[in-house]
Protein backbone atom coordinates (compact mmCIF):
# COMPACT_ATOMS: atom_id res chain seq x y z
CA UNK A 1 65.61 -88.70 -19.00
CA UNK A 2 64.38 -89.86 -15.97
CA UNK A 3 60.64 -90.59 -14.98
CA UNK A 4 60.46 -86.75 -13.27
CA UNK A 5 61.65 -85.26 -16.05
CA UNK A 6 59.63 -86.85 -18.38
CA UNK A 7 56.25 -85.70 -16.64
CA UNK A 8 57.62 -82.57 -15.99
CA UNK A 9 57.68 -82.00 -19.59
CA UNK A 10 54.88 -83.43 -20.35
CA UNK A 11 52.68 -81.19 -18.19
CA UNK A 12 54.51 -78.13 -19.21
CA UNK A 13 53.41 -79.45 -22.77
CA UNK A 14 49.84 -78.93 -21.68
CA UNK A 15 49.35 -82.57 -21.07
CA UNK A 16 47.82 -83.91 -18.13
CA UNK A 17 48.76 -87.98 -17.48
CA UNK A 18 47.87 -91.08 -15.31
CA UNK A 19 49.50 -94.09 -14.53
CA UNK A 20 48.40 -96.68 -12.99
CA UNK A 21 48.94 -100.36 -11.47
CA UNK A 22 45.77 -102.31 -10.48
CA UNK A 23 46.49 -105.02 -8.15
CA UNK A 24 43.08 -106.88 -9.00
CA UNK A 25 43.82 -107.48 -12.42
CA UNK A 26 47.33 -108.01 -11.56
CA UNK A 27 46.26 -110.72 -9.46
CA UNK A 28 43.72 -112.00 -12.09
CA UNK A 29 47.03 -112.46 -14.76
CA UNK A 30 45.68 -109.56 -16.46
CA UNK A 31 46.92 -105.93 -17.75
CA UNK A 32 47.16 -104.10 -14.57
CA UNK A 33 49.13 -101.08 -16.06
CA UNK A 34 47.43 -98.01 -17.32
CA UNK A 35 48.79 -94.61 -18.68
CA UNK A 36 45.90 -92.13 -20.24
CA UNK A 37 46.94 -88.84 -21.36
CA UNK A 38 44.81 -85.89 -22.03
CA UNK A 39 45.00 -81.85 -21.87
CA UNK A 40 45.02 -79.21 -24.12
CA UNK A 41 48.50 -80.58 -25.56
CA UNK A 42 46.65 -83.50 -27.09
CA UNK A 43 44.84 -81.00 -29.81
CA UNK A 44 41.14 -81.76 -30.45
CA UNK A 45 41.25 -85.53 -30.94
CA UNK A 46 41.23 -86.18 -26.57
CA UNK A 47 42.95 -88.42 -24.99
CA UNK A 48 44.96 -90.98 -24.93
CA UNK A 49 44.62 -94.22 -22.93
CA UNK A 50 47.00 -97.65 -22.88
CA UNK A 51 46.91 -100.83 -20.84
CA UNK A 52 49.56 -103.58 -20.71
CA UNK A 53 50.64 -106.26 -18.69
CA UNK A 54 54.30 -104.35 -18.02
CA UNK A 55 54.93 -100.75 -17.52
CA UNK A 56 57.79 -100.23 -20.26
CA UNK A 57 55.21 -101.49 -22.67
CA UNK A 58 52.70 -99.19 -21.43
CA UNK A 59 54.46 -96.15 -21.95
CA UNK A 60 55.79 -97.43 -24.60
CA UNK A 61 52.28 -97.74 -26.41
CA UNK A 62 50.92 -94.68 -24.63
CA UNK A 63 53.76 -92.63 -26.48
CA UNK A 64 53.55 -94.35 -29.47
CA UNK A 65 50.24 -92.77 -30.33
CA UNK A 66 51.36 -89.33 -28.70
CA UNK A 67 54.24 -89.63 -31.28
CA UNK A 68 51.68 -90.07 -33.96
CA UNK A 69 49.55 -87.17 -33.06
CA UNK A 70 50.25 -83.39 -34.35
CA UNK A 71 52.67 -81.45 -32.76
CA UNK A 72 57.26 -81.76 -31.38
CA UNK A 73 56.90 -84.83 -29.91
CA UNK A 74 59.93 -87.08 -31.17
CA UNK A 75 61.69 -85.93 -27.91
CA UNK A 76 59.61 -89.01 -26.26
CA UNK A 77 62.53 -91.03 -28.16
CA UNK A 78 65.02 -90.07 -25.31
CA UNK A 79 62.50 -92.23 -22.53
């Protein structure tokens, strides 16, 4: 599945995401990558937000805790 795919589905799954690359606190050595999720999709416990240094472990993390939340969501296995 390719990155297009993946947010297509996502959205169609009622939820609504971010990413996002911050060249300050890429510059500072930090964690300039951000994904937070929210939406109806996400049920009543919000969103959800992760920050790493590198994108794969971003998403990774981000849907990690999607994964964990109510709801079909193993197909995040195939990204």
């Amino acid at each position: 599945m390719d990155l297009e795919q993946l947010m297509d589905k996502l959205g169609r799954s009622g939820v609504t995401v971010i990413l996002k690359v911050d060249d300050e606190r890429m510059a500072e050595g930090g964690e300039p990558w951000t994904l937070v999720m929210s939406g109806p999709g996400l049920g009543e416990q919000g969103f959800i937000r992760a920050e790493s240094s590198n994108l794969s472990d971003c998403l990774e993390q981000g849907f990690a805790r999607l994964r964990a939340r109510p709801g079909d969501w193993e197909w995040l296995t195939d990204f």
